[in-house]
Protein backbone atom coordinates (compact mmCIF):
# COMPACT_ATOMS: atom_id res chain seq x y z
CA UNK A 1 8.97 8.75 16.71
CA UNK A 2 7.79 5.27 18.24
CA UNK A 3 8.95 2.11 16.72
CA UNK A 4 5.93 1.07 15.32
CA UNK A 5 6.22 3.91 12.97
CA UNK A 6 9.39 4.27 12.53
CA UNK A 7 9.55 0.35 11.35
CA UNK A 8 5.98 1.51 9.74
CA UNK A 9 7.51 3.80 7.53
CA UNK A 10 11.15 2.07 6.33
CA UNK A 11 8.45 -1.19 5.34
CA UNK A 12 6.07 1.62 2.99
CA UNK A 13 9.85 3.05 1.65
CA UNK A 14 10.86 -0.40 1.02
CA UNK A 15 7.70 -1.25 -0.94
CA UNK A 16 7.50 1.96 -2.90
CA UNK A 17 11.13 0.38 -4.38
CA UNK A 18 10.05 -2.85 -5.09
CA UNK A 19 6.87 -1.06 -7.17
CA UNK A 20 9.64 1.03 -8.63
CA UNK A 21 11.33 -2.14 -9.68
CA UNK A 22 8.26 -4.21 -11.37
CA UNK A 23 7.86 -0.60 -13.43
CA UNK A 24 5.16 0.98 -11.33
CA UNK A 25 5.20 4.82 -11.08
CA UNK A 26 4.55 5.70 -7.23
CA UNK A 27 2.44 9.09 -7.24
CA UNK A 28 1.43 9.63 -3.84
CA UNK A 29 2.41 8.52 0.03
CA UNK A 30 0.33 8.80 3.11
CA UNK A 31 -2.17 10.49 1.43
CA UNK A 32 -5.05 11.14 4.01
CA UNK A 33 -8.67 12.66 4.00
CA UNK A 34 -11.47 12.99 6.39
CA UNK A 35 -11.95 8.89 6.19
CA UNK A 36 -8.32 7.37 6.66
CA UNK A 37 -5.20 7.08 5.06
CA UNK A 38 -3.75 5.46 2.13
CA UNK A 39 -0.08 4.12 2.39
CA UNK A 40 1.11 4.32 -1.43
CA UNK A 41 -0.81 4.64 -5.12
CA UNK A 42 0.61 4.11 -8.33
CA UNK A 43 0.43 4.13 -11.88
CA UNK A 44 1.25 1.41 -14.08
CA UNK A 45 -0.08 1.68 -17.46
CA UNK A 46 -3.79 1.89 -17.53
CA UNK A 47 -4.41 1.30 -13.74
CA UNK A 48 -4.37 3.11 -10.78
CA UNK A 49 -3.20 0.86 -7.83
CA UNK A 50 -3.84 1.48 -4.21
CA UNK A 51 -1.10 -0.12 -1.67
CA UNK A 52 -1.97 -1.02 1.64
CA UNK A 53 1.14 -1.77 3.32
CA UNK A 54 1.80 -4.32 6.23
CA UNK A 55 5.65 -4.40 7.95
CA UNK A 56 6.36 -6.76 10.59
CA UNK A 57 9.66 -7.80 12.08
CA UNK A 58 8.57 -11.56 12.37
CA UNK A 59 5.46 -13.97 11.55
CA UNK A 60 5.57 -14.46 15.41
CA UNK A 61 1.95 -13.12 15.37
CA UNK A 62 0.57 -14.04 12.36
CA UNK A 63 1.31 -12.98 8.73
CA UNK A 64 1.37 -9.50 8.52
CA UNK A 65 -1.57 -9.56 6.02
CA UNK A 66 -3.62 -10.96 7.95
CA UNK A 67 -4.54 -7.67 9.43
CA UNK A 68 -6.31 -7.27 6.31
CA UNK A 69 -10.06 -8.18 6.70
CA UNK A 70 -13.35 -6.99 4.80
CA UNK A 71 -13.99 -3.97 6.66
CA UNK A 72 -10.49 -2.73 5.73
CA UNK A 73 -10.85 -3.79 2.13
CA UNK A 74 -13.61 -1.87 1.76
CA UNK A 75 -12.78 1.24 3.27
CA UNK A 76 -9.18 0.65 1.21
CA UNK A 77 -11.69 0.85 -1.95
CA UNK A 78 -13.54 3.59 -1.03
CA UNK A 79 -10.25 5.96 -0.30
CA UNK A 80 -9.53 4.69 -3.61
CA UNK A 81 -11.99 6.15 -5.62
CA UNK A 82 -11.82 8.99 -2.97
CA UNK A 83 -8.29 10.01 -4.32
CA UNK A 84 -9.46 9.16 -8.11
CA UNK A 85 -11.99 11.86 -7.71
CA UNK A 86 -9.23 14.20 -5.73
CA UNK A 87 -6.89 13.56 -8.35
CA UNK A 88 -8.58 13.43 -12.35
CA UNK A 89 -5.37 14.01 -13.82
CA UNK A 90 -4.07 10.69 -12.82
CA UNK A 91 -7.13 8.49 -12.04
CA UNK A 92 -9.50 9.29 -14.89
CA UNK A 93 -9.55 6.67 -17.16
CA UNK A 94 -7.52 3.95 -15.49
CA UNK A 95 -9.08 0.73 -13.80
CA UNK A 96 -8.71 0.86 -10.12
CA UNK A 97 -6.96 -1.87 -8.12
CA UNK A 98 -5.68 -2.59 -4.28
CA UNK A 99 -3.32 -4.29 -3.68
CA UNK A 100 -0.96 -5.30 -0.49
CA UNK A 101 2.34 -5.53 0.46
CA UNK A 102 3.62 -7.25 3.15
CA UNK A 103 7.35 -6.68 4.27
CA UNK A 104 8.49 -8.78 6.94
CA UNK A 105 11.94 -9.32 8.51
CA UNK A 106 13.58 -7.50 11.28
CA UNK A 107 15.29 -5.07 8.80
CA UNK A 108 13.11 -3.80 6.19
CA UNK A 109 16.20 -2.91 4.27
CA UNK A 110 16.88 -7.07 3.77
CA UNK A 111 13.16 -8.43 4.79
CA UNK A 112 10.80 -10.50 2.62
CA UNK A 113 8.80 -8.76 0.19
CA UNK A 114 5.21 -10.50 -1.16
CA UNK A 115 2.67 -8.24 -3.22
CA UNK A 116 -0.81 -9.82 -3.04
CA UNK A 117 -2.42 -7.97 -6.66
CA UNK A 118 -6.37 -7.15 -6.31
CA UNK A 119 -7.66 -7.36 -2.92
CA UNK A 120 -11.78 -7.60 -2.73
């Protein structure tokens, strides 16, 4: 598996713990469909939560979430309310929100962690 994923990957398992931690249920991972891919989405309380996920091993090139621009907020919000549909059990009823995490340090195991709540 190339790096990129590999590091990829250990950033997305390291933010599904910190959701874990501030009391969010994580319900689905990599979840893909004809129009991309969502990272994680979870379930705290009344909302559904969409998690795009940014790891980097340094700020060297920016802040990782500044990969984030309009284009991918919006598509992040329509594979939202894509999975809400695929999923009634668990996204009827509950507001929707995206959200990002950025996890950056050269381990993932001991990097920085900062959740940005309700992209648009």
């Amino acid at each position: 598996m190339p790096h990129n994923t590999t590091l990829g990957r250990a950033g997305e398992q390291r933010a599904a713990r910190h959701l874990a931690d501030a009391g969010y249920d994580v319900v689905d991972r990599n979840w893909r469909c004809s129009d991309g891919e969502l990272d994680l989405v979870a379930v705290r309380r009344d909302v559904l939560v969409i998690v795009e996920v940014k790891t980097r091993t340094s700020r060297r090139y920016g802040h990782p979430l500044e990969a984030l621009d309009a284009r991918k907020t919006d598509r992040l919000w329509r594979l939202a309310f894509m999975w809400a549909r695929a999923h009634p059990d668990l996204g009827r009823g509950r507001r929707v929100r995206v959200d990002a995490i950025a996890v950056t340090g050269p381990d993932p195991e001991t990097a920085e962690v900062e959740h940005l709540r309700g992209l648009r």
